[in-house]
N, C-alpha and C. Protein backbone atom coordinates (compact mmCIF):
# COMPACT_ATOMS: atom_id res chain seq x y z
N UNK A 1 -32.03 -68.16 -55.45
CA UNK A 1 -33.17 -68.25 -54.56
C UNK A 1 -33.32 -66.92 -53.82
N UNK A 2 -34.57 -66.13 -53.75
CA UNK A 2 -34.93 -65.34 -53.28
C UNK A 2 -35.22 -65.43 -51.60
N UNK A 3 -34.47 -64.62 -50.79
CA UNK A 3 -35.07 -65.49 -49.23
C UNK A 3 -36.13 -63.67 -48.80
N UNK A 4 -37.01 -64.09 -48.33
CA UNK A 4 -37.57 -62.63 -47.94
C UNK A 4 -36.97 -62.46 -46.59
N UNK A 5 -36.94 -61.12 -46.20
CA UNK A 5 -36.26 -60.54 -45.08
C UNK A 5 -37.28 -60.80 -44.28
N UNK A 6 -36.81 -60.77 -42.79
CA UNK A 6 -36.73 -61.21 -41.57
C UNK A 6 -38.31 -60.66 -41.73
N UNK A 7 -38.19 -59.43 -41.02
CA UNK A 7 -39.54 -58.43 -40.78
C UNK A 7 -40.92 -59.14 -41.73
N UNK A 8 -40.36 -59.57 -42.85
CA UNK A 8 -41.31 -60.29 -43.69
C UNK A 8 -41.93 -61.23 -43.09
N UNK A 9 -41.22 -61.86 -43.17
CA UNK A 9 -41.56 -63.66 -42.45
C UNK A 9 -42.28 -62.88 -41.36
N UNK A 10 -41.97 -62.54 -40.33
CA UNK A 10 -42.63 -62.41 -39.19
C UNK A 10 -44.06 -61.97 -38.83
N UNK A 11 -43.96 -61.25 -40.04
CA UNK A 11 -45.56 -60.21 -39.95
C UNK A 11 -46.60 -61.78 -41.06
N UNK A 12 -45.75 -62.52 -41.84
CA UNK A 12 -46.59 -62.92 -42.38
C UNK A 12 -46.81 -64.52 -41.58
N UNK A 13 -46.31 -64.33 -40.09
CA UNK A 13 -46.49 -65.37 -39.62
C UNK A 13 -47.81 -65.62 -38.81
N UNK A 14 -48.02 -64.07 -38.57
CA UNK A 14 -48.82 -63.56 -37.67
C UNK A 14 -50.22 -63.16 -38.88
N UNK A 15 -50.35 -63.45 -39.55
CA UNK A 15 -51.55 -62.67 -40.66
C UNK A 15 -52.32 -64.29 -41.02
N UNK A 16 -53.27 -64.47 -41.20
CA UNK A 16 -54.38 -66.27 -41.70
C UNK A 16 -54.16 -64.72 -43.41
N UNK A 17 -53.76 -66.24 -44.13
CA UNK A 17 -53.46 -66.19 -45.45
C UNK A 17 -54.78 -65.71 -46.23
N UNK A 18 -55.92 -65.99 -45.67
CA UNK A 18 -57.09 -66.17 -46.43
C UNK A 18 -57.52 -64.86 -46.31
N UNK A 19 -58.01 -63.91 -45.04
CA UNK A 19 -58.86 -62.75 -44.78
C UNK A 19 -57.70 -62.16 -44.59
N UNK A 20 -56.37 -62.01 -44.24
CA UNK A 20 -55.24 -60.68 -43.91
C UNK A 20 -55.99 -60.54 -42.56
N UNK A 21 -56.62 -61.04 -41.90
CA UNK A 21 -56.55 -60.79 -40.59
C UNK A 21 -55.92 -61.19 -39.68
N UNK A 22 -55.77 -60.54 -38.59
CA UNK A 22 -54.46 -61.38 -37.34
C UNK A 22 -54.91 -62.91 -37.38
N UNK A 23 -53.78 -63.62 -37.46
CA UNK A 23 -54.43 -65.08 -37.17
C UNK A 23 -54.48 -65.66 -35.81
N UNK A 24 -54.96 -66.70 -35.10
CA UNK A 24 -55.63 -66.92 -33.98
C UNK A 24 -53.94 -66.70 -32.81
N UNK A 25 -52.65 -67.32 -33.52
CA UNK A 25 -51.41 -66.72 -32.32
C UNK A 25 -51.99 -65.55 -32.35
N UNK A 26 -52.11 -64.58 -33.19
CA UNK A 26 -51.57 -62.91 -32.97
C UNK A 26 -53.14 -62.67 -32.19
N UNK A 27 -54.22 -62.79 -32.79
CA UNK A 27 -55.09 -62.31 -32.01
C UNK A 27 -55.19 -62.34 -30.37
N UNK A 28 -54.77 -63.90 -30.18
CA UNK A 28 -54.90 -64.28 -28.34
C UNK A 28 -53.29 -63.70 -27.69
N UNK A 29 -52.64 -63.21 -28.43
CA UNK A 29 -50.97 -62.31 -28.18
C UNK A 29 -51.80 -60.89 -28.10
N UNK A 30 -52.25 -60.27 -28.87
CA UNK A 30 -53.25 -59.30 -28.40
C UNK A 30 -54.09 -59.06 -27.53
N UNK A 31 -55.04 -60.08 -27.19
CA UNK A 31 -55.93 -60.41 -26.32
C UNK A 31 -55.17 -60.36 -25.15
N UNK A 32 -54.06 -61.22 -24.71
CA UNK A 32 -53.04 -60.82 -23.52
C UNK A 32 -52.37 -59.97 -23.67
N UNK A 33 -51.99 -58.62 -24.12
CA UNK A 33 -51.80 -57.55 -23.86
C UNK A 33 -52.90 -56.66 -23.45
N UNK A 34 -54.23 -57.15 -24.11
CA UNK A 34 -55.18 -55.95 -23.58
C UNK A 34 -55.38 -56.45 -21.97
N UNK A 35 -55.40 -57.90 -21.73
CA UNK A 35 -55.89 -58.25 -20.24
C UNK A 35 -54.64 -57.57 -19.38
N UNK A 36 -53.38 -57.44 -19.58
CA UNK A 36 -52.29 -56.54 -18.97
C UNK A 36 -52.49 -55.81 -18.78
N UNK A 37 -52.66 -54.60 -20.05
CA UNK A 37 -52.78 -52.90 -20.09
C UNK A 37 -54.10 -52.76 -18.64
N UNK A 38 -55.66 -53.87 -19.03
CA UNK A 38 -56.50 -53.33 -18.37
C UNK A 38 -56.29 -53.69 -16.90
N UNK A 39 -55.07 -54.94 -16.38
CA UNK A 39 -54.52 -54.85 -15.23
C UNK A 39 -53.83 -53.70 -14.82
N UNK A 40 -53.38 -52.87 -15.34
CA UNK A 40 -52.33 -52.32 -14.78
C UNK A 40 -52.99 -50.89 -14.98
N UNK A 41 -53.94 -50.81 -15.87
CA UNK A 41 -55.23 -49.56 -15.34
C UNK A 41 -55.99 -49.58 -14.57
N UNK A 42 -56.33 -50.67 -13.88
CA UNK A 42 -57.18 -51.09 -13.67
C UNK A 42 -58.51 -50.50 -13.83
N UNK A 43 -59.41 -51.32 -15.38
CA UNK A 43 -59.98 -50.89 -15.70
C UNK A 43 -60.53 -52.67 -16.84
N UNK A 44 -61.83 -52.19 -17.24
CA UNK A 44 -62.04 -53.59 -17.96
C UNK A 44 -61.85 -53.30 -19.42
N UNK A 45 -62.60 -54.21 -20.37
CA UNK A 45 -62.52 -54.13 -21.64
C UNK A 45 -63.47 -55.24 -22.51
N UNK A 46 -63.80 -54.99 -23.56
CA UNK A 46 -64.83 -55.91 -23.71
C UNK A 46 -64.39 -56.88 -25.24
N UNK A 47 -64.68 -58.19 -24.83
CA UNK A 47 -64.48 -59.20 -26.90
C UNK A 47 -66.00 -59.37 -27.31
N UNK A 48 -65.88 -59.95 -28.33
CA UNK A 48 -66.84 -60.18 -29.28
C UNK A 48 -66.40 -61.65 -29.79
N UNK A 49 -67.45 -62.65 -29.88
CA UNK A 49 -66.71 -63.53 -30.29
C UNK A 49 -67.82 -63.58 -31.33
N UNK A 50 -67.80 -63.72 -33.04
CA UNK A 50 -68.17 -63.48 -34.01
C UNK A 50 -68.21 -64.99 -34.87
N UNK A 51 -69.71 -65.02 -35.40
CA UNK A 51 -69.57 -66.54 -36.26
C UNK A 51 -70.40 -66.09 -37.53
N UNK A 52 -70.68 -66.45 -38.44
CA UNK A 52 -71.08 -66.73 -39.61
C UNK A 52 -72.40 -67.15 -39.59
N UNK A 53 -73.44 -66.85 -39.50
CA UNK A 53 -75.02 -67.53 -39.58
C UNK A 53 -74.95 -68.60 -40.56
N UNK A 54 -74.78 -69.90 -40.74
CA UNK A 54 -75.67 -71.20 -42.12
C UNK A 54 -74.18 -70.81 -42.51
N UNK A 55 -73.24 -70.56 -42.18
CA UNK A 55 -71.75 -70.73 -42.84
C UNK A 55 -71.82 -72.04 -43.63
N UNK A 56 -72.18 -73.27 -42.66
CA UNK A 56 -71.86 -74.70 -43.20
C UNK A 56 -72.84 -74.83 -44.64
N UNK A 57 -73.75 -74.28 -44.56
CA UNK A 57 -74.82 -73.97 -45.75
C UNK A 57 -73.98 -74.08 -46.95
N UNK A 58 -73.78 -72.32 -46.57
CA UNK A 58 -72.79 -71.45 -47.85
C UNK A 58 -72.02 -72.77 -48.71
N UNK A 59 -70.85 -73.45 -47.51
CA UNK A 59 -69.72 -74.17 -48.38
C UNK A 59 -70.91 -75.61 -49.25
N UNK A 60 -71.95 -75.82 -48.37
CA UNK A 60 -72.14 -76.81 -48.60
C UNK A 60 -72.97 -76.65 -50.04
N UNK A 61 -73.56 -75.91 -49.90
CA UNK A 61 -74.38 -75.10 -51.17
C UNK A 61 -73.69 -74.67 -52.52
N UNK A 62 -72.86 -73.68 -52.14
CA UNK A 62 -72.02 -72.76 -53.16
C UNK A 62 -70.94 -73.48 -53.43
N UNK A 63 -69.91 -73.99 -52.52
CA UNK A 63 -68.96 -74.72 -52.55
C UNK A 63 -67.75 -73.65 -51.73
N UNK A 64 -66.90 -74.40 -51.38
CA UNK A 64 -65.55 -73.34 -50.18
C UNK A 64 -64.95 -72.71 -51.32
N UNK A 65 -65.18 -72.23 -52.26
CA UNK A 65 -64.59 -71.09 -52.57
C UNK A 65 -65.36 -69.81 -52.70
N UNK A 66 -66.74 -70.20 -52.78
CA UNK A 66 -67.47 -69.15 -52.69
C UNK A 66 -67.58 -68.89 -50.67
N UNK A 67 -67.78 -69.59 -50.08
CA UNK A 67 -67.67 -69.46 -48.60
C UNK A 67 -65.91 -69.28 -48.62
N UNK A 68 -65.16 -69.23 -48.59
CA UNK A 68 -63.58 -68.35 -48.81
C UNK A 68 -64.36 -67.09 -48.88
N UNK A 69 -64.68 -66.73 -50.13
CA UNK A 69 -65.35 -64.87 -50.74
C UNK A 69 -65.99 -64.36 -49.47
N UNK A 70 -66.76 -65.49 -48.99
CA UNK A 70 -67.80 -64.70 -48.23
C UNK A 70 -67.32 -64.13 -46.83
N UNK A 71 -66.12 -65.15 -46.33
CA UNK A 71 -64.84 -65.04 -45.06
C UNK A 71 -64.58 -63.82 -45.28
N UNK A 72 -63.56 -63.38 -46.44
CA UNK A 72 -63.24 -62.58 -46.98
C UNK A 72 -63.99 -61.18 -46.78
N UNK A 73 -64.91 -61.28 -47.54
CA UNK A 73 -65.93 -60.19 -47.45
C UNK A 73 -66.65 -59.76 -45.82
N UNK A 74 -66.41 -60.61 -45.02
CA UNK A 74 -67.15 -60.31 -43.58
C UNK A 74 -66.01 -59.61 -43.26
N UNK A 75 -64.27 -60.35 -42.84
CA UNK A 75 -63.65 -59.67 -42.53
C UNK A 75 -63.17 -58.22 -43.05
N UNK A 76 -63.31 -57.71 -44.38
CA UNK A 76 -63.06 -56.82 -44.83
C UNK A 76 -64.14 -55.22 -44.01
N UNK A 77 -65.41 -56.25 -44.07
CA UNK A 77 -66.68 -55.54 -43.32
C UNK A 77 -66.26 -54.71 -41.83
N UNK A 78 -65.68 -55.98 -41.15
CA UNK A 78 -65.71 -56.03 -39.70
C UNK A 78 -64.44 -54.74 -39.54
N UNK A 79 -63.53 -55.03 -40.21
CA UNK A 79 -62.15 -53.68 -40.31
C UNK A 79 -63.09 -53.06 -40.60
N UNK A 80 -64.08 -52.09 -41.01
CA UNK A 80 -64.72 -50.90 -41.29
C UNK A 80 -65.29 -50.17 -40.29
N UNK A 81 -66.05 -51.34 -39.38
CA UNK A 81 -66.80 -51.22 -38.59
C UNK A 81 -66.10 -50.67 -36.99
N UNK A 82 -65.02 -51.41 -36.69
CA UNK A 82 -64.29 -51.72 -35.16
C UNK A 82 -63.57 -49.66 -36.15
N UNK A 83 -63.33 -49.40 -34.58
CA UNK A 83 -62.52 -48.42 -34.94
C UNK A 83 -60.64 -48.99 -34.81
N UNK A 84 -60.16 -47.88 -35.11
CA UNK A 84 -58.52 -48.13 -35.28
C UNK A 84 -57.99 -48.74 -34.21
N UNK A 85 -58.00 -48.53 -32.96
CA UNK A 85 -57.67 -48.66 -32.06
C UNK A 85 -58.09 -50.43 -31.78
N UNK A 86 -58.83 -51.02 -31.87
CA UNK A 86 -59.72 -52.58 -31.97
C UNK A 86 -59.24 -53.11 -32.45
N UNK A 87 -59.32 -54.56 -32.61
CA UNK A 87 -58.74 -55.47 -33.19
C UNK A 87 -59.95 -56.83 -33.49
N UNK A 88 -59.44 -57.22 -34.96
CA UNK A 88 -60.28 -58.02 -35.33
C UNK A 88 -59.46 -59.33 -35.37
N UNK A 89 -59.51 -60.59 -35.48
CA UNK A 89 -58.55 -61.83 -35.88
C UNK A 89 -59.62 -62.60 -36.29
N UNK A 90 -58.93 -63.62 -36.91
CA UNK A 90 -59.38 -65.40 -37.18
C UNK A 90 -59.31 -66.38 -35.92
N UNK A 91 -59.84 -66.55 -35.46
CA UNK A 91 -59.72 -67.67 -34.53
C UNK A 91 -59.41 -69.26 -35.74
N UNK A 92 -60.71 -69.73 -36.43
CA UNK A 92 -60.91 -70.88 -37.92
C UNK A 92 -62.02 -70.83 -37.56
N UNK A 93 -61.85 -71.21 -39.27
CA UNK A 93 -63.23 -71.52 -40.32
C UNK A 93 -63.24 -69.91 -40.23
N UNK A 94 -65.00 -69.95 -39.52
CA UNK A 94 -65.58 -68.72 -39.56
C UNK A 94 -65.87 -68.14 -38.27
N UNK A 95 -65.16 -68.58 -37.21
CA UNK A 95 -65.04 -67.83 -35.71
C UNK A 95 -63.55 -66.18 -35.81
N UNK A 96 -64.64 -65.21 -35.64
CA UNK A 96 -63.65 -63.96 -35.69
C UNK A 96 -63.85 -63.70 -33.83
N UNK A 97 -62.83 -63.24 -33.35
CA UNK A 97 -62.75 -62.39 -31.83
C UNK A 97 -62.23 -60.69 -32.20
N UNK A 98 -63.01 -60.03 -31.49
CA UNK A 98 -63.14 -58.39 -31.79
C UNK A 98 -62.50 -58.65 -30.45
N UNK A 99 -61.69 -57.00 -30.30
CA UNK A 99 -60.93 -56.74 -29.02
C UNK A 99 -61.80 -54.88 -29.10
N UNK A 100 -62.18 -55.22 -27.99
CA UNK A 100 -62.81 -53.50 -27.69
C UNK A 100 -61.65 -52.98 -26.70
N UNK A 101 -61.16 -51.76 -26.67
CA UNK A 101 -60.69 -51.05 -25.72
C UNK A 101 -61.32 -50.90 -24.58
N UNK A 102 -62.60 -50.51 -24.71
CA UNK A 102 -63.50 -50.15 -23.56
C UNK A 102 -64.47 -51.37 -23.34
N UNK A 103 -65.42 -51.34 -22.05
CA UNK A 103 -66.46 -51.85 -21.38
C UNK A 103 -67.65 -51.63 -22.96
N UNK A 104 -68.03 -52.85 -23.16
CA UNK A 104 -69.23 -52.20 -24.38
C UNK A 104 -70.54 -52.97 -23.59
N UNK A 105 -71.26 -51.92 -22.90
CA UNK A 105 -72.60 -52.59 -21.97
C UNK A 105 -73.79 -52.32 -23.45
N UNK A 106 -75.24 -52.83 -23.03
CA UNK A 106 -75.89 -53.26 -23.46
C UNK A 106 -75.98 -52.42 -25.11
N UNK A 107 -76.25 -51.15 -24.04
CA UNK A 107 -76.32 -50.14 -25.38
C UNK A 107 -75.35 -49.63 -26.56
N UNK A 108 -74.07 -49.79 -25.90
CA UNK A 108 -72.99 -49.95 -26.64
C UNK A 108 -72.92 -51.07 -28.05
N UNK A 109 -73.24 -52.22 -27.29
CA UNK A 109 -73.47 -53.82 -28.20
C UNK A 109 -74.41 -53.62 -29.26
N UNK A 110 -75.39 -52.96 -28.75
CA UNK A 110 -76.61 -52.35 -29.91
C UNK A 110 -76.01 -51.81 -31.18
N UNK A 111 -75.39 -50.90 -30.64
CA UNK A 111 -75.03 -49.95 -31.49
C UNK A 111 -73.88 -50.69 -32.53
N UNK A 112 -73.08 -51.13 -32.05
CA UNK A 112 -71.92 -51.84 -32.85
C UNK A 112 -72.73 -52.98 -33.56
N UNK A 113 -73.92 -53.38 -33.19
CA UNK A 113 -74.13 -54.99 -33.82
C UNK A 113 -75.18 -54.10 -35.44
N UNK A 114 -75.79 -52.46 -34.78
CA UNK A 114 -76.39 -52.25 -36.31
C UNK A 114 -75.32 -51.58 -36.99
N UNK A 115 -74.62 -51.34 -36.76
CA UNK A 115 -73.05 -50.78 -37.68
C UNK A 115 -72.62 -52.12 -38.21
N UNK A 116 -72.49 -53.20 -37.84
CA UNK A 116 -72.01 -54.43 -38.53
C UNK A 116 -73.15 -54.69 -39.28
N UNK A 117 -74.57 -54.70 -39.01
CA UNK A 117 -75.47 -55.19 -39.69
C UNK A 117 -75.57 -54.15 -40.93
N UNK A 118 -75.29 -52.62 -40.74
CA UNK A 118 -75.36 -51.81 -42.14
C UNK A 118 -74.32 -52.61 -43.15
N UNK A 119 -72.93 -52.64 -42.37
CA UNK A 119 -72.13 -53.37 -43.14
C UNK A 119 -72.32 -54.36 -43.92
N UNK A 120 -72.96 -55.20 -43.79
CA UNK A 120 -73.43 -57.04 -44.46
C UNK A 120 -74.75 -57.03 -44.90
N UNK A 121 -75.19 -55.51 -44.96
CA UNK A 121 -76.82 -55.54 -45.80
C UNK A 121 -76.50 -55.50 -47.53
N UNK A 122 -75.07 -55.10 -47.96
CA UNK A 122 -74.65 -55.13 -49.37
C UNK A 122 -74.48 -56.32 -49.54
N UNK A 123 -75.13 -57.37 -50.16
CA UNK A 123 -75.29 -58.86 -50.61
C UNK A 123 -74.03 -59.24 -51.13
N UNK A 124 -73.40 -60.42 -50.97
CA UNK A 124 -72.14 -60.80 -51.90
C UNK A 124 -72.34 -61.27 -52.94
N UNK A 125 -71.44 -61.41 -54.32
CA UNK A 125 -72.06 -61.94 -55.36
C UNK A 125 -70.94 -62.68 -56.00
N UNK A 126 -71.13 -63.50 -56.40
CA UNK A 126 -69.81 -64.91 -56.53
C UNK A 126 -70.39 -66.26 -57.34
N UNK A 127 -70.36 -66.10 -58.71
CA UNK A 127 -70.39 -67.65 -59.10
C UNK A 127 -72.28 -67.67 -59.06
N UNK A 128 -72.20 -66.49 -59.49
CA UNK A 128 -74.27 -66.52 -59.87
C UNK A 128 -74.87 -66.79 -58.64
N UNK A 129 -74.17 -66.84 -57.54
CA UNK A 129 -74.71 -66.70 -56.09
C UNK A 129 -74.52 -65.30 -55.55
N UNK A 130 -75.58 -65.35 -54.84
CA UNK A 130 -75.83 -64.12 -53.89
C UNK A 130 -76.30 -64.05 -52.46
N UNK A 131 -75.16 -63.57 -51.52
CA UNK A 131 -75.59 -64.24 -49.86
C UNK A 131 -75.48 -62.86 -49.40
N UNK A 132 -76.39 -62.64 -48.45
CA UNK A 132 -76.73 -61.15 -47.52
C UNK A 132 -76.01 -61.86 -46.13
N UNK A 133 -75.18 -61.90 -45.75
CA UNK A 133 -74.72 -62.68 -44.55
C UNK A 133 -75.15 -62.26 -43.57
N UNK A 134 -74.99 -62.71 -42.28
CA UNK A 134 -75.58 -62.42 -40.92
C UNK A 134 -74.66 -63.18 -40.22
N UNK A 135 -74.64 -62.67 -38.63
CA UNK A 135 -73.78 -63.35 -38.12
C UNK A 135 -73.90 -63.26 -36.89
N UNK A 136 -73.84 -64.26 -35.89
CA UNK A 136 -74.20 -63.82 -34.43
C UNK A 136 -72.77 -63.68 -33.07
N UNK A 137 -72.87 -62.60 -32.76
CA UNK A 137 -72.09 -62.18 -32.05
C UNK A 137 -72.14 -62.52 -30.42
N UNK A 138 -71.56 -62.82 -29.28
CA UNK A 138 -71.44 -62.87 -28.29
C UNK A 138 -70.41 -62.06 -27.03
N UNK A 139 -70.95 -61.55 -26.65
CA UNK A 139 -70.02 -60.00 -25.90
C UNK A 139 -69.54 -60.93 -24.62
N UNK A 140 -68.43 -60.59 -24.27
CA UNK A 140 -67.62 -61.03 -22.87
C UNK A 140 -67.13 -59.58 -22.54
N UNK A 141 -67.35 -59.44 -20.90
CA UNK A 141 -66.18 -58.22 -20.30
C UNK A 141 -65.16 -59.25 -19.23
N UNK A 142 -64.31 -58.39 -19.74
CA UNK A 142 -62.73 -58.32 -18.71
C UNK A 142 -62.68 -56.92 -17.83
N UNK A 143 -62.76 -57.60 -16.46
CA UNK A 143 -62.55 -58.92 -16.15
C UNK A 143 -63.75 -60.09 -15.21
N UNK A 144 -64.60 -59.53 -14.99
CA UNK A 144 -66.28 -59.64 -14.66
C UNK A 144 -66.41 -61.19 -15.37
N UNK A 145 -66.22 -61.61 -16.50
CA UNK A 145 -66.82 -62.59 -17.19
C UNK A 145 -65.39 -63.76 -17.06
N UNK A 146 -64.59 -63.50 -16.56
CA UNK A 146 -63.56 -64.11 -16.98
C UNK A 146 -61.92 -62.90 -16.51
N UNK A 147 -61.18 -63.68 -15.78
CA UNK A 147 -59.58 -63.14 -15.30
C UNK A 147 -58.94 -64.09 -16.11
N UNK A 148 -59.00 -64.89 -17.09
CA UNK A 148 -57.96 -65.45 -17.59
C UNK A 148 -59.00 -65.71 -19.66
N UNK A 149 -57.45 -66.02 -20.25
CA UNK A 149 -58.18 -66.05 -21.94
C UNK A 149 -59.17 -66.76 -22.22
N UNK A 150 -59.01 -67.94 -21.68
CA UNK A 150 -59.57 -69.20 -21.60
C UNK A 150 -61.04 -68.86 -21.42
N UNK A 151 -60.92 -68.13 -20.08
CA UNK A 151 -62.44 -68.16 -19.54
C UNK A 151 -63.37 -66.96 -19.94
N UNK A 152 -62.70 -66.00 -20.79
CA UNK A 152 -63.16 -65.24 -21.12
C UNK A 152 -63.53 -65.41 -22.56
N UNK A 153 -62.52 -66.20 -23.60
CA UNK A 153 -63.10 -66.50 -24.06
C UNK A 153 -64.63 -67.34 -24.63
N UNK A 154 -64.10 -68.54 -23.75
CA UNK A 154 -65.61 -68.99 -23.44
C UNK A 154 -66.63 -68.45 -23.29
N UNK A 155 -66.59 -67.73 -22.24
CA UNK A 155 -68.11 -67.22 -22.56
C UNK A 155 -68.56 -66.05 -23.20
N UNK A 156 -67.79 -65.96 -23.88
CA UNK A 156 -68.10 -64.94 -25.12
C UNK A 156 -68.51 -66.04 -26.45
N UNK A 157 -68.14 -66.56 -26.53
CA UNK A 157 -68.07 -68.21 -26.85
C UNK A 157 -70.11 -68.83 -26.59
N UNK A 158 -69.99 -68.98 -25.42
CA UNK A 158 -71.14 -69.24 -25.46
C UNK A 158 -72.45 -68.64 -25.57
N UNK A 159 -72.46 -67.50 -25.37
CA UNK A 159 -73.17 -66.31 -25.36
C UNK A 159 -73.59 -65.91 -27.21
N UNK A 160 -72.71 -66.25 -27.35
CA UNK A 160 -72.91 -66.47 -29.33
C UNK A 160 -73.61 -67.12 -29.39
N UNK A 161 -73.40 -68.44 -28.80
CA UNK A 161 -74.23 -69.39 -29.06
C UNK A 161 -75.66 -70.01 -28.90
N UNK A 162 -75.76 -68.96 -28.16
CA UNK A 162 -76.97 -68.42 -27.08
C UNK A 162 -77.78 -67.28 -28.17
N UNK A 163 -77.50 -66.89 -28.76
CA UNK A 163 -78.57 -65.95 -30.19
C UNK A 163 -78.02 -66.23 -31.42
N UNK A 164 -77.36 -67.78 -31.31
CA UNK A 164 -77.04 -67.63 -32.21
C UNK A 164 -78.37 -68.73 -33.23
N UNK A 165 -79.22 -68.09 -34.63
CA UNK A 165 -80.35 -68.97 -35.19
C UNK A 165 -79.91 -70.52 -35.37
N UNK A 166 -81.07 -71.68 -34.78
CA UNK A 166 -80.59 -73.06 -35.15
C UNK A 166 -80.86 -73.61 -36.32
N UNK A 167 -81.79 -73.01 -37.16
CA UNK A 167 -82.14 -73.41 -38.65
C UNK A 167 -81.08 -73.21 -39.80
């Protein structure tokens, strides 16, 4: 029997199997280090809380393996987009949380939401289907919107939900 080493297990405890992105422990273990660092700078920082436009569509339409591809393919997007320093995770399903270093005010959000939108204008193609995805985003600052995960998440959380299309 093969046992994988320690360092193994650990990193692959912390990774959602499906996109290789941080999974929802590691992301909100991140998320409380950035609310620290920006305590102890005192200074803020801004999330993104990220969903899938007609996600339920996709699986229901194509079937969950083509909505898997399409997970897949957003998160691969979203690493392109965030610079090095940022952080992307899985929360489930199709809820991603972005970690900004900095305050991202109106014009900032602009700018990052048409850099994601250049990103997801290349159509996916899977099983004689073809989806141009879209996805609606909701910005929270730390610590203005929220001093704790919970509450910051939320309303980054709701604020998605708030542009995010009902059709």
């Amino acid at each position: 029997m093969l046992i994988a080493p320690y360092h193994l297990l650990q990193a692959l405890a912390h990774i959602d199997s499906l996109t290789l992105l941080p999974n929802r422990q590691h992301i909100t273990l991140l998320l409380s280090k950035s609310m620290a660092h920006a305590l102890r700078e005192d200074k803020g920082f801004s999330i993104a809380f990220c969903d899938i436009d007609q996600f339920k569509a996709i699986n229901d339409t194509a079937g969950h393996q083509v909505g898997d591809v399409v997970l897949q393919a957003l998160a691969n997007r979203l690493q392109q987009v965030v610079r090095s320093y940022e952080h992307v995770g899985r929360l489930s399903g199709d809820e991603v949380l972005l970690i900004f270093e900095d305050q991202l005010y109106s014009e900032q959000q602009k700018l990052f939401r048409q850099r994601l939108e250049q990103s997801l204008s290349d159509p996916i193609k899977i099983n004689g289907f073809s989806f141009t995805p879209s996805v609606s985003l909701g910005f929270a600052h730390y610590p203005s919107d929220g001093a704790n995960m919970k509450t910051l998440i939320h309303q980054a959380d709701q604020r998605m939900y708030q542009v995010k299309p009902t059709h």
